[in-house]
PDB file of N, CA and C in Angstrom:
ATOM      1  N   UNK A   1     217.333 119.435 117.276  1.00  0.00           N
ATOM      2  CA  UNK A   1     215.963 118.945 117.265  1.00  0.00           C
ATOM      3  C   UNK A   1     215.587 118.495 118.675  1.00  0.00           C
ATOM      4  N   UNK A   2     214.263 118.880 119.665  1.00  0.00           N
ATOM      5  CA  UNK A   2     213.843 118.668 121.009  1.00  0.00           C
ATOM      6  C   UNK A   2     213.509 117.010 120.463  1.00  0.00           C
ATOM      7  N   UNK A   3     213.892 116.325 121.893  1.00  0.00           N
ATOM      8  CA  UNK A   3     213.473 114.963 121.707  1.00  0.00           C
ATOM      9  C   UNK A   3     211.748 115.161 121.742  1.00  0.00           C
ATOM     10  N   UNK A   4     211.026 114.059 121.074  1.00  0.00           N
ATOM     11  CA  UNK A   4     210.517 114.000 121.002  1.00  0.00           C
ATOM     12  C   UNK A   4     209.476 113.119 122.449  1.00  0.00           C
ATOM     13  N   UNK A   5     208.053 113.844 122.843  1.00  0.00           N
ATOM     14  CA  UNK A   5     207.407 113.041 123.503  1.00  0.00           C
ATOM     15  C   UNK A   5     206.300 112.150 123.438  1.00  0.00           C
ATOM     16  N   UNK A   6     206.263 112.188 121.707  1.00  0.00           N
ATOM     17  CA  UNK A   6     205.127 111.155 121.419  1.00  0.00           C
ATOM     18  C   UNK A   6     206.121 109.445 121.108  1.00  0.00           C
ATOM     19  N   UNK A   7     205.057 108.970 121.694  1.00  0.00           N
ATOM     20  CA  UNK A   7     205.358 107.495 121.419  1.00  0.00           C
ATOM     21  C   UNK A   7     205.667 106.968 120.114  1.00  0.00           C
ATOM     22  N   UNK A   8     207.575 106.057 120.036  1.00  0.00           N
ATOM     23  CA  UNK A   8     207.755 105.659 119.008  1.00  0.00           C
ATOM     24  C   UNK A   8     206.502 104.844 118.305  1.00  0.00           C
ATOM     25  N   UNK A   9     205.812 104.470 118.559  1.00  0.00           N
ATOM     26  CA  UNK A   9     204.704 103.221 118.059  1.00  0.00           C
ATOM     27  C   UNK A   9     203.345 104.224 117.109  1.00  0.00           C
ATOM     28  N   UNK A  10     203.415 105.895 118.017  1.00  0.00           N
ATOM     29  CA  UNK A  10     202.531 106.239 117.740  1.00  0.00           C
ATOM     30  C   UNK A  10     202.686 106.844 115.670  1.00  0.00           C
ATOM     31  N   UNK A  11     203.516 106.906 115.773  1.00  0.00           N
ATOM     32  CA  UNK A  11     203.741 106.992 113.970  1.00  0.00           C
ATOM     33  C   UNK A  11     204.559 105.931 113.301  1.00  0.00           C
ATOM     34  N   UNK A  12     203.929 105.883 111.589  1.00  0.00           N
ATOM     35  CA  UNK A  12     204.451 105.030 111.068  1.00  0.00           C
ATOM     36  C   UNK A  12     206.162 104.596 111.158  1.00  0.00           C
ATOM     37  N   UNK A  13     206.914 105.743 110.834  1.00  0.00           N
ATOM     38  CA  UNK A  13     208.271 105.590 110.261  1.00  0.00           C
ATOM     39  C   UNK A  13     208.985 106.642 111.566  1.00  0.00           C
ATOM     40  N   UNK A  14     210.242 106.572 111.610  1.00  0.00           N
ATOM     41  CA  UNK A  14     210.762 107.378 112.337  1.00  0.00           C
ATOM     42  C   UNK A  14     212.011 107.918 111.933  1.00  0.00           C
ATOM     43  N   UNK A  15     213.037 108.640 111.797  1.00  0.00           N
ATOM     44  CA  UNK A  15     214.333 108.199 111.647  1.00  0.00           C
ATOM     45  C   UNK A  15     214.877 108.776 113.201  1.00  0.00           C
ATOM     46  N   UNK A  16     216.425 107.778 113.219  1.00  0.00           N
ATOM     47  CA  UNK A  16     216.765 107.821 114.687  1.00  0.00           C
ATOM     48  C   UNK A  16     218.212 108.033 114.560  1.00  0.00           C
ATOM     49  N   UNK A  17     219.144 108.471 115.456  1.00  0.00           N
ATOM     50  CA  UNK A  17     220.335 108.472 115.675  1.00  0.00           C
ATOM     51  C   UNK A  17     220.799 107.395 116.666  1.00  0.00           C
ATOM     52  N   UNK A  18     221.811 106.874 116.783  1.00  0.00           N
ATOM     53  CA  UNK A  18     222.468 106.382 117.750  1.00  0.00           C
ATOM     54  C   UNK A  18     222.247 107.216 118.808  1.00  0.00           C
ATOM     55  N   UNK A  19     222.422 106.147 120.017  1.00  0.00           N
ATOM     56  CA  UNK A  19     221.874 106.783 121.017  1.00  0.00           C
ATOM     57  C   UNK A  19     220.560 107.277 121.853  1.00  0.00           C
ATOM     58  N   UNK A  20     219.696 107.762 120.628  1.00  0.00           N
ATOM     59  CA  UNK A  20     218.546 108.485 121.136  1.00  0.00           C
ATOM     60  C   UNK A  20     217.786 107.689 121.724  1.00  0.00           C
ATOM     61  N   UNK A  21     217.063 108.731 122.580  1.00  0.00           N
ATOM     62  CA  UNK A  21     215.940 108.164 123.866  1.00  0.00           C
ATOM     63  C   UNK A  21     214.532 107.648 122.630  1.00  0.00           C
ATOM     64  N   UNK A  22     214.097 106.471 122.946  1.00  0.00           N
ATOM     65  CA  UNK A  22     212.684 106.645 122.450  1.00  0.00           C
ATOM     66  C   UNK A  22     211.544 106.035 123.761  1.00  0.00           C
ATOM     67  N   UNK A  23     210.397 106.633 122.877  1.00  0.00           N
ATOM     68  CA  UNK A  23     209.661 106.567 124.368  1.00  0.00           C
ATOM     69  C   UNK A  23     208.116 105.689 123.542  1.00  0.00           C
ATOM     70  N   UNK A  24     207.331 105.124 124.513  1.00  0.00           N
ATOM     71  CA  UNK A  24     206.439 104.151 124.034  1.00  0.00           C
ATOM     72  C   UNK A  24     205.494 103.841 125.514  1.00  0.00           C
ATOM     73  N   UNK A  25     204.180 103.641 125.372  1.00  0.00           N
ATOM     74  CA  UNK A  25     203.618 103.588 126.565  1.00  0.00           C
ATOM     75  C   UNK A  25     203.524 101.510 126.770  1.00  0.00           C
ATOM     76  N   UNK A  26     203.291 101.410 127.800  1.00  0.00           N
ATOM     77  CA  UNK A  26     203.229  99.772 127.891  1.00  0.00           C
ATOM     78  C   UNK A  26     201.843  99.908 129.009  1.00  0.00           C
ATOM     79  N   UNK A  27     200.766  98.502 128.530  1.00  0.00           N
ATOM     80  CA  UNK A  27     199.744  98.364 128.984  1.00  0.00           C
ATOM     81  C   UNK A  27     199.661  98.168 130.584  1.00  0.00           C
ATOM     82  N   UNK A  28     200.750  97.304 130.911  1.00  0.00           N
ATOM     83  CA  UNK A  28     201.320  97.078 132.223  1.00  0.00           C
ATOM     84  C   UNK A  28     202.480  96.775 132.875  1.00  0.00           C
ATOM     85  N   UNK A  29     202.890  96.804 133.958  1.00  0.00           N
ATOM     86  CA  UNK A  29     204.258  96.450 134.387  1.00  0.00           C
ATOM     87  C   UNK A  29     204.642  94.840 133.907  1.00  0.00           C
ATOM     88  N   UNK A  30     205.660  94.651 133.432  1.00  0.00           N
ATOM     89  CA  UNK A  30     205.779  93.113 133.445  1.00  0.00           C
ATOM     90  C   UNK A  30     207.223  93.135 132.305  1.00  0.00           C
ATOM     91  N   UNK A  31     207.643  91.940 132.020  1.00  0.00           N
ATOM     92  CA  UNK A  31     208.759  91.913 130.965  1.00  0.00           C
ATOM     93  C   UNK A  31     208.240  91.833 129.665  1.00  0.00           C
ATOM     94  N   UNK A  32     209.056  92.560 128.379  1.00  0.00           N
ATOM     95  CA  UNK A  32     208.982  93.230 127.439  1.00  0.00           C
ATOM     96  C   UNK A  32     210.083  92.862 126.810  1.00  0.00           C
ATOM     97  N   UNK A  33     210.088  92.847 125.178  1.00  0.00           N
ATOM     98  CA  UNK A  33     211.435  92.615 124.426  1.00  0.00           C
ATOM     99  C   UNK A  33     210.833  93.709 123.400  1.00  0.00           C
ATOM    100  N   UNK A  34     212.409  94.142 122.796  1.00  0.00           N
ATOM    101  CA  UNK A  34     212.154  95.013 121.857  1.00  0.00           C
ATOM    102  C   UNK A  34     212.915  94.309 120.990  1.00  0.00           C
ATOM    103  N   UNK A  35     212.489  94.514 119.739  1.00  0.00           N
ATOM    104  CA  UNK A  35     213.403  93.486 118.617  1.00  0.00           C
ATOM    105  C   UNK A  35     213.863  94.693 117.550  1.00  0.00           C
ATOM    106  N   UNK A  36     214.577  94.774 116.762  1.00  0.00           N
ATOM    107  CA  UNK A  36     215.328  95.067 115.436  1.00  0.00           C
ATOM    108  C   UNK A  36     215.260  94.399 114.347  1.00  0.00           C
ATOM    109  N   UNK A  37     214.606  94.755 113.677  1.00  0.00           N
ATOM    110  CA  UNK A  37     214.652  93.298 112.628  1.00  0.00           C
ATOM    111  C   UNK A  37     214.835  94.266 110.832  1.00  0.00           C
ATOM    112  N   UNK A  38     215.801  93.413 110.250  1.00  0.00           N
ATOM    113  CA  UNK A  38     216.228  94.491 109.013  1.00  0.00           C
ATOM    114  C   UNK A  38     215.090  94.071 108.149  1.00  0.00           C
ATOM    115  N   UNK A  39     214.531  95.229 107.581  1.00  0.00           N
ATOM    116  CA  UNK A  39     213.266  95.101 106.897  1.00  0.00           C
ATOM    117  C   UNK A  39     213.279  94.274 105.465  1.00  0.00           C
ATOM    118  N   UNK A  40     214.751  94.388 104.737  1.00  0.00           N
ATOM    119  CA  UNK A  40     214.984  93.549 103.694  1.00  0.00           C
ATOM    120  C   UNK A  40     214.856  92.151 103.899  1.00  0.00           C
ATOM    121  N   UNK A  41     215.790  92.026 104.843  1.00  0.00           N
ATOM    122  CA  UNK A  41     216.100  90.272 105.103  1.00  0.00           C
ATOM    123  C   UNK A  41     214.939  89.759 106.316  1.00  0.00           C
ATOM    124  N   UNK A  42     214.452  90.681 106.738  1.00  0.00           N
ATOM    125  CA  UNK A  42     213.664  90.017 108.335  1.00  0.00           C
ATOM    126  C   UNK A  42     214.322  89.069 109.040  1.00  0.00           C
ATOM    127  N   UNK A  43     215.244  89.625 108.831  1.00  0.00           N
ATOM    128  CA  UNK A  43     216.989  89.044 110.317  1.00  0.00           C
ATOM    129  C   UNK A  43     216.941  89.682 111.292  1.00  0.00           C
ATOM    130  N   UNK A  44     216.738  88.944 112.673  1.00  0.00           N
ATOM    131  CA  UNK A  44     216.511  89.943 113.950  1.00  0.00           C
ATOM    132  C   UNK A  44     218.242  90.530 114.010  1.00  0.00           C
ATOM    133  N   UNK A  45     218.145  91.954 114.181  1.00  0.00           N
ATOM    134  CA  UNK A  45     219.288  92.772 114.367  1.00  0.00           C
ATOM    135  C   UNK A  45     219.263  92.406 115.785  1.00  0.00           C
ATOM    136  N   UNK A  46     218.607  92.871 117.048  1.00  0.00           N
ATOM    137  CA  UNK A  46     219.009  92.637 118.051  1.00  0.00           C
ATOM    138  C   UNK A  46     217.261  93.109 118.678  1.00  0.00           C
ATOM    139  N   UNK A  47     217.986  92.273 119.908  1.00  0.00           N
ATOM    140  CA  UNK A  47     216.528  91.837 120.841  1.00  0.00           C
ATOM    141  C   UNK A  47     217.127  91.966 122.442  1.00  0.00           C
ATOM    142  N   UNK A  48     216.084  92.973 122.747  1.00  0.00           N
ATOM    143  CA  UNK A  48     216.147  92.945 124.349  1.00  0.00           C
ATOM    144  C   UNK A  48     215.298  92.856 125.378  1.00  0.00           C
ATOM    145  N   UNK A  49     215.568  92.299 125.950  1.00  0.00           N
ATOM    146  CA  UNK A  49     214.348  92.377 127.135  1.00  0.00           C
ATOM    147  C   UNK A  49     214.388  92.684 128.119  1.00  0.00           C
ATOM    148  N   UNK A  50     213.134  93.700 128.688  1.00  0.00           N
ATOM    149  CA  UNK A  50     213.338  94.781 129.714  1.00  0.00           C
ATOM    150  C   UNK A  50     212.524  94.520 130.745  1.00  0.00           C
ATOM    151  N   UNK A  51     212.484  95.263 132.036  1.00  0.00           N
ATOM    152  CA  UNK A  51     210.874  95.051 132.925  1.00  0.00           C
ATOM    153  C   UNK A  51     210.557  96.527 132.708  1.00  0.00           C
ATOM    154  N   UNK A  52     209.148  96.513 131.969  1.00  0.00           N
ATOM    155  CA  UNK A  52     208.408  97.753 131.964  1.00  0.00           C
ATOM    156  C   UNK A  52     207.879  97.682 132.945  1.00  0.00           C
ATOM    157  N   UNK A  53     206.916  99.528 133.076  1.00  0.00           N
ATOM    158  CA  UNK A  53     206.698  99.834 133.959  1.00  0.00           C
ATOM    159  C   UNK A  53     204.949 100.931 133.014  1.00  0.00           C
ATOM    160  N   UNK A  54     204.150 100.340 133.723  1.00  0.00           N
ATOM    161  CA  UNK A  54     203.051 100.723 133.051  1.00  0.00           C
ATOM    162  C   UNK A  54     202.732 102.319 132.815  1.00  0.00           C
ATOM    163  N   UNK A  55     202.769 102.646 131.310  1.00  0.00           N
ATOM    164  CA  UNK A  55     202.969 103.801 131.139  1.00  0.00           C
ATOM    165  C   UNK A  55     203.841 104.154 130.771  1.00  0.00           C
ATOM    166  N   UNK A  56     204.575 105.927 130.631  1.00  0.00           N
ATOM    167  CA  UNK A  56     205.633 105.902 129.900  1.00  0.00           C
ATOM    168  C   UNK A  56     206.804 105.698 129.912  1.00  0.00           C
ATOM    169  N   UNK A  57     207.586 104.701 129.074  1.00  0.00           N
ATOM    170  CA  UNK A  57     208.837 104.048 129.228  1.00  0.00           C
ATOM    171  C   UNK A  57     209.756 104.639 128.454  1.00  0.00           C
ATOM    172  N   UNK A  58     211.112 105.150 128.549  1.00  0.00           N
ATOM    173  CA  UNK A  58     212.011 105.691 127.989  1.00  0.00           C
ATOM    174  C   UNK A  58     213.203 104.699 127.719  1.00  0.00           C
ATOM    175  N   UNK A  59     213.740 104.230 126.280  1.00  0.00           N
ATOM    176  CA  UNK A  59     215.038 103.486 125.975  1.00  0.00           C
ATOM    177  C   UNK A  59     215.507 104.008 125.632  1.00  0.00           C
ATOM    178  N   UNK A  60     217.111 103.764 125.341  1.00  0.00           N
ATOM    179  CA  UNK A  60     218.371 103.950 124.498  1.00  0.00           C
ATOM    180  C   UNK A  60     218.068 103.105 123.339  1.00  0.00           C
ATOM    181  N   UNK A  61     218.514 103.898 122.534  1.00  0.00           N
ATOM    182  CA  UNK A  61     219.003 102.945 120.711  1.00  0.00           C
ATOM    183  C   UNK A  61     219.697 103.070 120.319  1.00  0.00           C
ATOM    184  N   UNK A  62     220.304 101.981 120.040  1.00  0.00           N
ATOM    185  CA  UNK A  62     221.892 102.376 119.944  1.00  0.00           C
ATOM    186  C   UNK A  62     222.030 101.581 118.097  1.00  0.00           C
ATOM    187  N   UNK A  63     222.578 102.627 117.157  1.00  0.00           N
ATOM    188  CA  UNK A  63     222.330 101.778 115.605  1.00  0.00           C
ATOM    189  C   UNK A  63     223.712 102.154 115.474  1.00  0.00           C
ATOM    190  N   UNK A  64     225.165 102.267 115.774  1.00  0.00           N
ATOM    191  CA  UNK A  64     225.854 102.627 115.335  1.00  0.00           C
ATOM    192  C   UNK A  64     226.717 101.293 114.172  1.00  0.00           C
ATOM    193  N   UNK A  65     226.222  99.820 115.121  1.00  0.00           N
ATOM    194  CA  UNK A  65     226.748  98.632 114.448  1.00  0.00           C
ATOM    195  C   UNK A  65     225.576  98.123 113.534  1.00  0.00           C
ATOM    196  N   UNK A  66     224.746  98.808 113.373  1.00  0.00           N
ATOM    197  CA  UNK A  66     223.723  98.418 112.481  1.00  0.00           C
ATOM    198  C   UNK A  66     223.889  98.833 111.320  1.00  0.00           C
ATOM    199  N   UNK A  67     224.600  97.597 110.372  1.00  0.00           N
ATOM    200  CA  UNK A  67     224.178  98.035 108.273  1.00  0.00           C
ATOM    201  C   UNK A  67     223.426  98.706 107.979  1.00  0.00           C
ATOM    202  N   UNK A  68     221.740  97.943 108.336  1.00  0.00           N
ATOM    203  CA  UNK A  68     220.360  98.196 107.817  1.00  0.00           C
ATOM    204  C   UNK A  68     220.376  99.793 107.854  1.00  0.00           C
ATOM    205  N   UNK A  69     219.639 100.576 106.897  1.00  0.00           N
ATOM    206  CA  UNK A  69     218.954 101.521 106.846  1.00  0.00           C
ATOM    207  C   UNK A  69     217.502 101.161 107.210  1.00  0.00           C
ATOM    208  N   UNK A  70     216.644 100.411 106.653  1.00  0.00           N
ATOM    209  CA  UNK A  70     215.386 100.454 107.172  1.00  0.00           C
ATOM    210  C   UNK A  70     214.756  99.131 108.301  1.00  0.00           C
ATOM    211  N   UNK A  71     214.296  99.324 109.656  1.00  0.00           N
ATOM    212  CA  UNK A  71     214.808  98.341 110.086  1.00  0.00           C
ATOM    213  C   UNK A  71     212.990  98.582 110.778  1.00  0.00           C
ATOM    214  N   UNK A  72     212.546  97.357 111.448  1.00  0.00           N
ATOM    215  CA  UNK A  72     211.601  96.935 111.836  1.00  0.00           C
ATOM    216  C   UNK A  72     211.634  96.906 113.452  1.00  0.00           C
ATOM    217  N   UNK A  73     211.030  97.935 114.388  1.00  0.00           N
ATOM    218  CA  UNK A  73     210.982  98.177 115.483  1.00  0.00           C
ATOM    219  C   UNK A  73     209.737  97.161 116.391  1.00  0.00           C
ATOM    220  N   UNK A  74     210.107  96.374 117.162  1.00  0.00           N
ATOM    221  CA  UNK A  74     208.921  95.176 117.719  1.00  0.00           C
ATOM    222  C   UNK A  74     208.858  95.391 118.896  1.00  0.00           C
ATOM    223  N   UNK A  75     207.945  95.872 119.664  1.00  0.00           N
ATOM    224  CA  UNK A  75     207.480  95.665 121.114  1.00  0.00           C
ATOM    225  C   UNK A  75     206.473  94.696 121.044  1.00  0.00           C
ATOM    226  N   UNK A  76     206.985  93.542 122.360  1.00  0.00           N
ATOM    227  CA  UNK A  76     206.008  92.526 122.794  1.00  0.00           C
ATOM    228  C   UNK A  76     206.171  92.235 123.850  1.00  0.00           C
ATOM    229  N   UNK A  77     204.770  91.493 124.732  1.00  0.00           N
ATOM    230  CA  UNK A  77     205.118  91.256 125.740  1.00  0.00           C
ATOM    231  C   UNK A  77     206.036  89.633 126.099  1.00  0.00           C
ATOM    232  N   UNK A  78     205.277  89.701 127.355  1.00  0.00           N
ATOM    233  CA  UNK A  78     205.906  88.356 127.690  1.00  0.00           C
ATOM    234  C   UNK A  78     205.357  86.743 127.059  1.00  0.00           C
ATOM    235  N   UNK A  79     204.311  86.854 126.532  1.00  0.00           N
ATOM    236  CA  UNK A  79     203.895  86.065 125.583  1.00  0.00           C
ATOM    237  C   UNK A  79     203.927  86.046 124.184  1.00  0.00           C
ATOM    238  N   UNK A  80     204.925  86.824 123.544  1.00  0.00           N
ATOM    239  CA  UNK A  80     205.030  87.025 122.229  1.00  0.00           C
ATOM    240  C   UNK A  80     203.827  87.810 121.707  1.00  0.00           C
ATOM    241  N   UNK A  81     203.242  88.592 122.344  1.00  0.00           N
ATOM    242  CA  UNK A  81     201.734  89.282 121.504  1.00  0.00           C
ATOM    243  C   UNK A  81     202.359  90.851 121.693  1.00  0.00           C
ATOM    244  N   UNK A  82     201.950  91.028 120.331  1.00  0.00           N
ATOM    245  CA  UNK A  82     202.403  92.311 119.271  1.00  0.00           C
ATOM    246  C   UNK A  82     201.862  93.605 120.308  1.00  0.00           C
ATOM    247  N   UNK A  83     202.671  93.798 120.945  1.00  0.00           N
ATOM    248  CA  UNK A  83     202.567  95.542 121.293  1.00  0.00           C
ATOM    249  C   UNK A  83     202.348  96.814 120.207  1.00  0.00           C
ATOM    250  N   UNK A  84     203.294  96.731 119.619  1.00  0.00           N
ATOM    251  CA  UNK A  84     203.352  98.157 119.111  1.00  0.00           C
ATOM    252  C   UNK A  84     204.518  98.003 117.934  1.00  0.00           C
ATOM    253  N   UNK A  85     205.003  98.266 116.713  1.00  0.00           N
ATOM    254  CA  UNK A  85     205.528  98.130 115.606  1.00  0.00           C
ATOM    255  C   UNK A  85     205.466  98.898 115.073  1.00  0.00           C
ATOM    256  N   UNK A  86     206.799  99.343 114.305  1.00  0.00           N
ATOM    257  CA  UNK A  86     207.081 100.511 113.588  1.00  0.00           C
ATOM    258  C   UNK A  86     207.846 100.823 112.461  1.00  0.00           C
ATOM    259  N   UNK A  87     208.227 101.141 111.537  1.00  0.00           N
ATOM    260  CA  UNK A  87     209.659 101.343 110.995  1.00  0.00           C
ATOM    261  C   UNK A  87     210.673 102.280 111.723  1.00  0.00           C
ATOM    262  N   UNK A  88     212.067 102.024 111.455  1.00  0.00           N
ATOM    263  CA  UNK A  88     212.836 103.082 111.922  1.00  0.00           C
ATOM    264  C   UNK A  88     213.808 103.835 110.840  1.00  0.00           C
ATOM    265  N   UNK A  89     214.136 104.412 110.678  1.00  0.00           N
ATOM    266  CA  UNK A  89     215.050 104.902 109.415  1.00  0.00           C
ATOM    267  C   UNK A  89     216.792 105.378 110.077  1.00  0.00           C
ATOM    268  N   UNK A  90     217.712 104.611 110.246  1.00  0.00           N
ATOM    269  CA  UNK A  90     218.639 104.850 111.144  1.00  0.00           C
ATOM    270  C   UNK A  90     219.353 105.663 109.820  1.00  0.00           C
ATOM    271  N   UNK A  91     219.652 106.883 110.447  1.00  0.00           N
ATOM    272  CA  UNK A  91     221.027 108.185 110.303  1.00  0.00           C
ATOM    273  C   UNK A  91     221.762 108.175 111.413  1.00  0.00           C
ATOM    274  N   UNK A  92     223.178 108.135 110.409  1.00  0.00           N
ATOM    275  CA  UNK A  92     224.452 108.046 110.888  1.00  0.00           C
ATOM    276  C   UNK A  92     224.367 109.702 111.344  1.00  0.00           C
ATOM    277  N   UNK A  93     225.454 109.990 112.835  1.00  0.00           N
ATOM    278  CA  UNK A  93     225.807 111.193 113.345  1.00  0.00           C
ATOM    279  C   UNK A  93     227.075 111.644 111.979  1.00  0.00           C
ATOM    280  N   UNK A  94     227.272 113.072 112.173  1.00  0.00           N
ATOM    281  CA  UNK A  94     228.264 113.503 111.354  1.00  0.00           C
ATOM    282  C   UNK A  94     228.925 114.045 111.973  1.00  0.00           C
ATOM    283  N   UNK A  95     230.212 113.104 112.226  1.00  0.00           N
ATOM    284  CA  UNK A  95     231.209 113.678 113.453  1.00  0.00           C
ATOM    285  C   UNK A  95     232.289 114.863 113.011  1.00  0.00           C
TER     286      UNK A  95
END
């Protein structure tokens, strides 16, 4: 499957592999957190924070230590205001 170049934010649901690039536009340069949050429990899985760069931004996702199947994707900025939100649907690789 070609990675994809539309923005994770720009559709509802996604499913993802470990590893994969996702991509998302940001309004301006400045620091950014991306959160994980398991959609059952709304337990942050994991949270990072990056310096974007206005326009299109490319991450790693890494779900290999992640339980959750359906998990809650959060971009925000540096003031806690809601960027962009998504579901993700994490599939395991089949080694």
């Amino acid at each position: 499957m070609p990675p994809t170049t539309q923005s994770i934010f720009d559709v509802k649901e996604s499913v993802v592999v470990d590893g994969q690039n996702i991509e998302f536009k940001l309004p301006s340069a400045g620091l950014y957190t991306l959160t994980l949050i398991d959609k059952e429990t709304n337990q942050v899985i994991s949270r990072e924070r990056f310096n974007g760069t206005i326009g299109e931004n490319t991450k790693k996702i890494y779900t290999n230590s992640i339980q959750s199947r359906y998990l809650y994707l959060l971009l925000e900025d540096v003031t806690k205001k809601e960027i962009g939100r998504t579901t993700i649907i994490t599939k395991w690789k089949n080694y």
